[in-house]
N, C-alpha and C. Protein backbone atom coordinates (compact mmCIF):
# COMPACT_ATOMS: atom_id res chain seq x y z
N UNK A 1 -9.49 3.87 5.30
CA UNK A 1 -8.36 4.64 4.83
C UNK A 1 -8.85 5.58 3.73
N UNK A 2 -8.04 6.85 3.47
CA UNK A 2 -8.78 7.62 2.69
C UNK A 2 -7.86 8.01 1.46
N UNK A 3 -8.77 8.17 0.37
CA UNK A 3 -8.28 8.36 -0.43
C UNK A 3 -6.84 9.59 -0.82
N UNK A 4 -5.58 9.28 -1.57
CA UNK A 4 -4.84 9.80 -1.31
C UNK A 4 -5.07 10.35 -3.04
N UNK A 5 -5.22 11.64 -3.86
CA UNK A 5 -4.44 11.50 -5.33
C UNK A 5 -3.17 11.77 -5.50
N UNK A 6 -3.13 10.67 -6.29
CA UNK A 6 -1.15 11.26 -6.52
C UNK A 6 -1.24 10.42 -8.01
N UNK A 7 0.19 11.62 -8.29
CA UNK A 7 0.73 11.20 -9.98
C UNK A 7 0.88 9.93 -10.42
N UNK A 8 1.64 9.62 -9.41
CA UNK A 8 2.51 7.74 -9.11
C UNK A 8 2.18 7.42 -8.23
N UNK A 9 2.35 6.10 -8.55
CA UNK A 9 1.53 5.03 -7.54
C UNK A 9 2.65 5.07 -6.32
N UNK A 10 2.24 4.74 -5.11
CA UNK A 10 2.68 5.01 -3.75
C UNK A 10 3.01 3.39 -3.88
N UNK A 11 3.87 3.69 -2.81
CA UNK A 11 4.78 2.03 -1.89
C UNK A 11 4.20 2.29 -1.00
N UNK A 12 4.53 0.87 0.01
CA UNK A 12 3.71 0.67 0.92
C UNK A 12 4.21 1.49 1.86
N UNK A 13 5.39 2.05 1.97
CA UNK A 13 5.54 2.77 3.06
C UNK A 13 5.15 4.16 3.22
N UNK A 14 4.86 4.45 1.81
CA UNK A 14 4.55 5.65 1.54
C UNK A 14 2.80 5.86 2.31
N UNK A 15 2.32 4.71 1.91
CA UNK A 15 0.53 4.62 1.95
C UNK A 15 0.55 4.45 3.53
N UNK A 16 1.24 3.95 3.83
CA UNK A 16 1.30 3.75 5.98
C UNK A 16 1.81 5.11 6.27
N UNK A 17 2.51 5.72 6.04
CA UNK A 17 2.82 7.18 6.53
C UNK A 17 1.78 7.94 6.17
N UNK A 18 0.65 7.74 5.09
CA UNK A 18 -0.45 8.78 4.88
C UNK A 18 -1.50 8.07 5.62
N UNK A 19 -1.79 7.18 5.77
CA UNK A 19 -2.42 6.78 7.06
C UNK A 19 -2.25 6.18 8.16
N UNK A 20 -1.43 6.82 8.34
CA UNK A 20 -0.96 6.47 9.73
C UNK A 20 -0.66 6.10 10.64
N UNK A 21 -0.32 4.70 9.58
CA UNK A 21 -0.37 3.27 10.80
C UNK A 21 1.51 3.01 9.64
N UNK A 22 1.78 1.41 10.50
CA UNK A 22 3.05 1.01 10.00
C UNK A 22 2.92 0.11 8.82
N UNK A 23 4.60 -0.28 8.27
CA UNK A 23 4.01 -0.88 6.83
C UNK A 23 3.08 -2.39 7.41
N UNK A 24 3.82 -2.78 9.10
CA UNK A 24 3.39 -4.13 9.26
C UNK A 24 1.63 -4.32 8.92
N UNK A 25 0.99 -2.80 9.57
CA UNK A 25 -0.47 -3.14 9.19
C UNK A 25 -0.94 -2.88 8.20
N UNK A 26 -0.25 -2.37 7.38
CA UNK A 26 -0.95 -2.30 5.83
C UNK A 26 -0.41 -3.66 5.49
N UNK A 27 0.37 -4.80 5.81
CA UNK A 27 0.84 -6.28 5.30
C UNK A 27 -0.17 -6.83 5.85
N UNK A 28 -0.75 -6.94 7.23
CA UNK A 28 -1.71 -7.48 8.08
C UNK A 28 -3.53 -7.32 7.57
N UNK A 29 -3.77 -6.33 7.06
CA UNK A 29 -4.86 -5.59 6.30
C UNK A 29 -4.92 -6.35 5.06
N UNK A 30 -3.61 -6.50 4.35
CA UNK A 30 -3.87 -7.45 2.89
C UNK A 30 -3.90 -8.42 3.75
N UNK A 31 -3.31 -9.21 4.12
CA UNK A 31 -3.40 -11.11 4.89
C UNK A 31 -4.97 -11.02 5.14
N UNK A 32 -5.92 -9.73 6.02
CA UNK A 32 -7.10 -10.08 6.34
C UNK A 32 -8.11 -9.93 5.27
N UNK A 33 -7.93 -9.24 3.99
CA UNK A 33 -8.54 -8.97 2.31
C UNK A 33 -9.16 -7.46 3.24
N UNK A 34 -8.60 -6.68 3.54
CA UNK A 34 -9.12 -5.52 3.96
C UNK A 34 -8.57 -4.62 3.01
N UNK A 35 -7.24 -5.03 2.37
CA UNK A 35 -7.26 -4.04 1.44
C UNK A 35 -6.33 -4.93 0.14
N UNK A 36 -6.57 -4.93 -0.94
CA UNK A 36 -6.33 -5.69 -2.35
C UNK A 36 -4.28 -5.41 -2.31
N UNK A 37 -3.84 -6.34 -2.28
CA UNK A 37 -2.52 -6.56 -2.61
C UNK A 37 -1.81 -6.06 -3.52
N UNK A 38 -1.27 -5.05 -4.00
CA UNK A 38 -1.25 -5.05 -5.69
C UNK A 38 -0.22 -6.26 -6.20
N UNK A 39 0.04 -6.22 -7.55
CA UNK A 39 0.54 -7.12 -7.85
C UNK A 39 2.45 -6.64 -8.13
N UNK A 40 3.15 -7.76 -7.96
CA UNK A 40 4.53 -7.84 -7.93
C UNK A 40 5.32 -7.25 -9.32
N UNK A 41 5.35 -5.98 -9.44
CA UNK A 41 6.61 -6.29 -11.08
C UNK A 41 7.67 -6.71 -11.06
N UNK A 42 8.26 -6.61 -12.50
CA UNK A 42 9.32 -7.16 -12.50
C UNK A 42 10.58 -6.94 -11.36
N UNK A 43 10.95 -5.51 -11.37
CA UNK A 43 11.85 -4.78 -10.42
C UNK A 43 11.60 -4.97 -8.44
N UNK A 44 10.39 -5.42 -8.16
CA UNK A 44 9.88 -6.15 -7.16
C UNK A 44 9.55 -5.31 -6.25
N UNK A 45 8.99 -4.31 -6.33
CA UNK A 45 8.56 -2.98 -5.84
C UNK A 45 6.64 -2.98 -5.81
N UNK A 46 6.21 -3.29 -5.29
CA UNK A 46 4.44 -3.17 -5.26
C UNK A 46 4.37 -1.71 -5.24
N UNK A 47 3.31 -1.38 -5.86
CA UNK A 47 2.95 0.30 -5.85
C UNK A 47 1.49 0.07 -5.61
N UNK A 48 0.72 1.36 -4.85
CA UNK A 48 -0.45 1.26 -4.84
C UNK A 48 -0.94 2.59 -5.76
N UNK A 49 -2.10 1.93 -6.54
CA UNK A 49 -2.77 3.03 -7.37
C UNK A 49 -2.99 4.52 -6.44
């Protein structure tokens, strides 16, 4: 997957629409450690750097 820059950190649906797959395989990709999970905040929203 390639690098995206942006201001704010992306959701997962955001990061599956820039590469091009669905959110299920960016969930399937973390389960296999293919790509680092981020972590949960408070508001319960994951963002990716």
């Amino acid at each position: 997957m390639a690098k995206v820059k942006s201001e704010k950190p992306l959701t997962i649906g955001r990061v599956a629409r820039q590469a091009g797959v669905n959110v299920e395989t960016i969930r399937y990709y973390q389960k296999r450690g293919l790509i680092q999970e981020p972590s949960k905040p408070v508001l319960g929203y994951r963002c990716y750097p």
